[in-house]
N, C-alpha and C. Protein backbone atom coordinates (compact mmCIF):
# COMPACT_ATOMS: atom_id res chain seq x y z
N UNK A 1 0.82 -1.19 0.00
CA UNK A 1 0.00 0.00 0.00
C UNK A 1 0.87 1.26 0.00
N UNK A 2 2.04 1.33 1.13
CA UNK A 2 2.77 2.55 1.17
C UNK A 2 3.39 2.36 -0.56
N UNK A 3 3.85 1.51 -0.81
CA UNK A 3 4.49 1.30 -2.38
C UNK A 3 3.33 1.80 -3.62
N UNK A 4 2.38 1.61 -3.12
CA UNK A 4 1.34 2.05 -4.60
C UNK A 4 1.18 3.87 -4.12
N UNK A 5 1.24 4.38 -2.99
CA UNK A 5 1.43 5.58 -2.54
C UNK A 5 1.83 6.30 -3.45
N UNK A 6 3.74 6.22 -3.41
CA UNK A 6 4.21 6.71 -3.77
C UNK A 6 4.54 6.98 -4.85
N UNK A 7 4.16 5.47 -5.70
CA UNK A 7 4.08 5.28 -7.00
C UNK A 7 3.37 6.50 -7.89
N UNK A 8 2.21 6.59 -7.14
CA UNK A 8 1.10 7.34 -7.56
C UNK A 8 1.48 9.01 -7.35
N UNK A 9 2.26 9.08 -6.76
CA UNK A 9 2.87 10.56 -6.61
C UNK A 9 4.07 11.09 -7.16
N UNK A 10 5.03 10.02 -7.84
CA UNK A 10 6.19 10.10 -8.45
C UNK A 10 6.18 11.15 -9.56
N UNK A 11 6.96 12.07 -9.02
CA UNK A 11 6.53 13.41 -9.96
C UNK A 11 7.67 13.06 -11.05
N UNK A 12 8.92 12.03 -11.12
CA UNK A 12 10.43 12.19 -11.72
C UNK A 12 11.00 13.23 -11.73
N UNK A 13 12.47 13.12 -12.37
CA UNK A 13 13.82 14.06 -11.84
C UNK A 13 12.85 15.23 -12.48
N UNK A 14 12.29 15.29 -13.40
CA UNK A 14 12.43 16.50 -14.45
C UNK A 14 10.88 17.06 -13.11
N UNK A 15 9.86 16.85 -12.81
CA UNK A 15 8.89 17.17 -11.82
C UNK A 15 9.91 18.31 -10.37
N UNK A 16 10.98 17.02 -10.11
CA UNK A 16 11.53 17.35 -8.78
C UNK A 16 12.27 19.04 -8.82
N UNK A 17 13.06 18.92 -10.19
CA UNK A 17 13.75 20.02 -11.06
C UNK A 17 12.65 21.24 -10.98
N UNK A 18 11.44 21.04 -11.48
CA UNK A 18 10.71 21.98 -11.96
C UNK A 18 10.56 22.80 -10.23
N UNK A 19 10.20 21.55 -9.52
CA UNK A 19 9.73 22.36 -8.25
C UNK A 19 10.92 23.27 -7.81
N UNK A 20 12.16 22.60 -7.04
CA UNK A 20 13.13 23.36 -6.75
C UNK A 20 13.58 24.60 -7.33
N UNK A 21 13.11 24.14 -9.06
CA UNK A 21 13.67 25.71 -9.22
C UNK A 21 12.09 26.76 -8.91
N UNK A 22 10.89 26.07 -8.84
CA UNK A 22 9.69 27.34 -8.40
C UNK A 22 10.15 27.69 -7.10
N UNK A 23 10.47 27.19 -6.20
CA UNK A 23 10.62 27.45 -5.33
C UNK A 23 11.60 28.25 -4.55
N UNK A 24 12.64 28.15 -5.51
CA UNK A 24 14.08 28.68 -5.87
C UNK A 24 13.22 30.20 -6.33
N UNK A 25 12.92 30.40 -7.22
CA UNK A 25 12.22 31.96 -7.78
C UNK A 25 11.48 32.18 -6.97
N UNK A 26 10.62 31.65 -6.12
CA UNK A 26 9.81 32.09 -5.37
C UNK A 26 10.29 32.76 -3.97
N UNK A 27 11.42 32.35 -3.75
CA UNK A 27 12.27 32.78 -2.56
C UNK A 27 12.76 33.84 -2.90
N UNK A 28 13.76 33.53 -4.58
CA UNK A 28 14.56 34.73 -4.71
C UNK A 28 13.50 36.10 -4.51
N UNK A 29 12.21 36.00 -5.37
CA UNK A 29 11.71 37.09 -5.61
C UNK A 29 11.10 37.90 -4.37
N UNK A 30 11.12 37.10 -3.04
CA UNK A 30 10.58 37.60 -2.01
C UNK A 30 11.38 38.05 -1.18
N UNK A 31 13.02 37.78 -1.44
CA UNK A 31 13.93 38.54 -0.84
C UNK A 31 14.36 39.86 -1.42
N UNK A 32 14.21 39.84 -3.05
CA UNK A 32 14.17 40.78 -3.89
C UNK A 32 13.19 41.66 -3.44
N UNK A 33 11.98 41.63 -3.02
CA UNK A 33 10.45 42.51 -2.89
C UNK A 33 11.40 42.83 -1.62
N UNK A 34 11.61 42.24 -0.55
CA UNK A 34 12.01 42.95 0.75
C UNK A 34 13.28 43.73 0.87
N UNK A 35 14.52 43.64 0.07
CA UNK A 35 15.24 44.56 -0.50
C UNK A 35 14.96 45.66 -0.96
N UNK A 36 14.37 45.78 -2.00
CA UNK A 36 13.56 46.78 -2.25
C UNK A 36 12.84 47.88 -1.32
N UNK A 37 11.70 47.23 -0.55
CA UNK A 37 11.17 47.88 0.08
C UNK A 37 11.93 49.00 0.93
N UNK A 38 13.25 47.99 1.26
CA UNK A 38 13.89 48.38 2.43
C UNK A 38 15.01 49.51 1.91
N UNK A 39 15.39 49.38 0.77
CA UNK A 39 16.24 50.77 -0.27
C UNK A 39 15.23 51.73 -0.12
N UNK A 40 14.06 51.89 -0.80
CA UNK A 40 12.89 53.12 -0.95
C UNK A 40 12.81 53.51 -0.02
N UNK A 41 12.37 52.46 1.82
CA UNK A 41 12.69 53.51 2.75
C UNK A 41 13.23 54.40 3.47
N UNK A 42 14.82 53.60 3.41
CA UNK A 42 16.34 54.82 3.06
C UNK A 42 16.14 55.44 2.41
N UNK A 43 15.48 55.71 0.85
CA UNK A 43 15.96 56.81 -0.13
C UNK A 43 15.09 57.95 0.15
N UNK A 44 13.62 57.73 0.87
CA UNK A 44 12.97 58.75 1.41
C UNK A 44 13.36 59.05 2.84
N UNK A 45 14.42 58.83 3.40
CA UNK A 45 14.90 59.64 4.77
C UNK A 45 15.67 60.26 4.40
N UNK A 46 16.32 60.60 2.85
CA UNK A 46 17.43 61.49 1.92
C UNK A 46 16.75 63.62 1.85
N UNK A 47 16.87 64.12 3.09
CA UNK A 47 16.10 65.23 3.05
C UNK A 47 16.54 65.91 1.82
N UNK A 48 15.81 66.90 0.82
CA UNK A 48 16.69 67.39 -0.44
C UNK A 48 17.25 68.39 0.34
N UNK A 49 18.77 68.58 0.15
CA UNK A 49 19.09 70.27 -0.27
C UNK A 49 18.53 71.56 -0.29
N UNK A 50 18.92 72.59 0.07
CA UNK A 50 18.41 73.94 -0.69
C UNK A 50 18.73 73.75 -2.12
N UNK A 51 20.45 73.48 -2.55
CA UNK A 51 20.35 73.83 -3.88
C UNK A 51 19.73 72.66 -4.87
N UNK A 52 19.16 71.44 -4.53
CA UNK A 52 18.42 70.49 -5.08
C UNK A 52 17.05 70.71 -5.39
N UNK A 53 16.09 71.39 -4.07
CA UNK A 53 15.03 71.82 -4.44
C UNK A 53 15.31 73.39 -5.53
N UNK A 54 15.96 74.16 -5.39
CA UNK A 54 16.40 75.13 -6.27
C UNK A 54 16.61 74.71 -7.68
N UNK A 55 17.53 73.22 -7.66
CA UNK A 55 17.86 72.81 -9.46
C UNK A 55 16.46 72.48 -10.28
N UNK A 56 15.57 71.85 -8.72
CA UNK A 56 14.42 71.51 -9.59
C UNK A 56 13.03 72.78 -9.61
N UNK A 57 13.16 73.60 -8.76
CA UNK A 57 12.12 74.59 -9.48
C UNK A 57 12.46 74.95 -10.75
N UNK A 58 13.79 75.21 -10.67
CA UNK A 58 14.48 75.87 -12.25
C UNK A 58 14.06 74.64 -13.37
N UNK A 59 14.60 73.64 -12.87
CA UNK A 59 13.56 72.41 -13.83
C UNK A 59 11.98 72.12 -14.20
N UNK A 60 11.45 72.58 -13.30
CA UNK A 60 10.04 72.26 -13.03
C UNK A 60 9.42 73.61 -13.77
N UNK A 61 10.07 74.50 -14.14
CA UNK A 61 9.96 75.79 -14.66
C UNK A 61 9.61 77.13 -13.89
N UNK A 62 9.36 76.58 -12.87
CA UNK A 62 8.61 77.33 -11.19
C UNK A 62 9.70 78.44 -11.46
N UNK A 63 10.87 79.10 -11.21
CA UNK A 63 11.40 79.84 -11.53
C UNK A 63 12.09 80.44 -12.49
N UNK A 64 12.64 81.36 -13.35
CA UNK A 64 13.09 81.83 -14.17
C UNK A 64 14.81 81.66 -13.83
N UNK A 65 15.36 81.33 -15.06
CA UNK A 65 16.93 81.43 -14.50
C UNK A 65 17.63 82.58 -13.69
N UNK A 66 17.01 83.93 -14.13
CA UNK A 66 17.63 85.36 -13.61
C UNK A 66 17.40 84.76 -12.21
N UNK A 67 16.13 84.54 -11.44
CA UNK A 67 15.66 84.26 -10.36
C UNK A 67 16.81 83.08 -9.92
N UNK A 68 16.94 82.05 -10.35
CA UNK A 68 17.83 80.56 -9.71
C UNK A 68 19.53 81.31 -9.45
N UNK A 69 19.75 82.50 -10.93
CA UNK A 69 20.98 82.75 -10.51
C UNK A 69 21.19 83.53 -9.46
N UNK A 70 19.81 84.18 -9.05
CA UNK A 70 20.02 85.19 -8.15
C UNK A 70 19.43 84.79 -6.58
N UNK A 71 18.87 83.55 -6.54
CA UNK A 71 18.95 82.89 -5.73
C UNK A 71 20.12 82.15 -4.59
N UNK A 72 20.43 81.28 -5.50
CA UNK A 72 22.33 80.47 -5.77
C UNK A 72 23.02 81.68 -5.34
N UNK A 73 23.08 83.05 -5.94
CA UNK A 73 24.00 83.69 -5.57
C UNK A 73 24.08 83.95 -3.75
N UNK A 74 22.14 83.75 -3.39
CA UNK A 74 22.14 84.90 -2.15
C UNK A 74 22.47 82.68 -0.96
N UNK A 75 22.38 82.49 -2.02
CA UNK A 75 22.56 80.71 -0.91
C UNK A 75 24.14 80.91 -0.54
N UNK A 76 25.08 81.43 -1.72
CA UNK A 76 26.44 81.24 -1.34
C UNK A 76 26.76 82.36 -0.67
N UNK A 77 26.54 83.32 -0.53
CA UNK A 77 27.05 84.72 0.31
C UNK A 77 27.07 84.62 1.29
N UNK A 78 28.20 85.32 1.91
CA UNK A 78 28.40 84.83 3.49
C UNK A 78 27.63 86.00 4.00
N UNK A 79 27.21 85.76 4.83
CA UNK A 79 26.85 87.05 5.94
C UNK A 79 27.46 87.77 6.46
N UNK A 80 26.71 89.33 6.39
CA UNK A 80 27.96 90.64 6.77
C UNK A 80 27.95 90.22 8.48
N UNK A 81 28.64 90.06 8.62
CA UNK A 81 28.86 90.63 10.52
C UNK A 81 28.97 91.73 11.24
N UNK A 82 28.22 92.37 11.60
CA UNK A 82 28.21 94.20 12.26
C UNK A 82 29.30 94.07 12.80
């Protein structure tokens, strides 16, 4: 009886192959998804810059260049000291 069991379930090498490797992708891809997740939530604790949000208004068109150069200029100026 245990012999007609197993008989009846004998998937062969090429069955055994197929599984290991689903199972094989199925792992990789769930360590891959949790990698992931876990980069995106580092890359949003990345606060921008002044001059990053500045490159991108000038990108975004929100400001005029006269404006970004004259911006940039007042970001780098040191302060007078009385």
């Amino acid at each position: 009886m245990v012999l007609a069991y197993w008989q009846m379930h004998d998937m062969g090498a090429g069955g055994w192959l197929l599984m290991t490797l689903g199972w094989v992708l199925i792992v990789g891809l769930l360590i891959w998804a949790m990698l992931s997740l876990a980069r995106r939530r580092d890359g949003d604790r990345h606060a921008a810059t002044a001059r990053e949000i500045l490159d991108r208004r000038l990108a975004d068109g929100a400001i005029s260049v006269e404006e970004y150069e004259r911006l940039n200029d007042a970001m780098h100026a040191k302060p007078a000291h009385p």
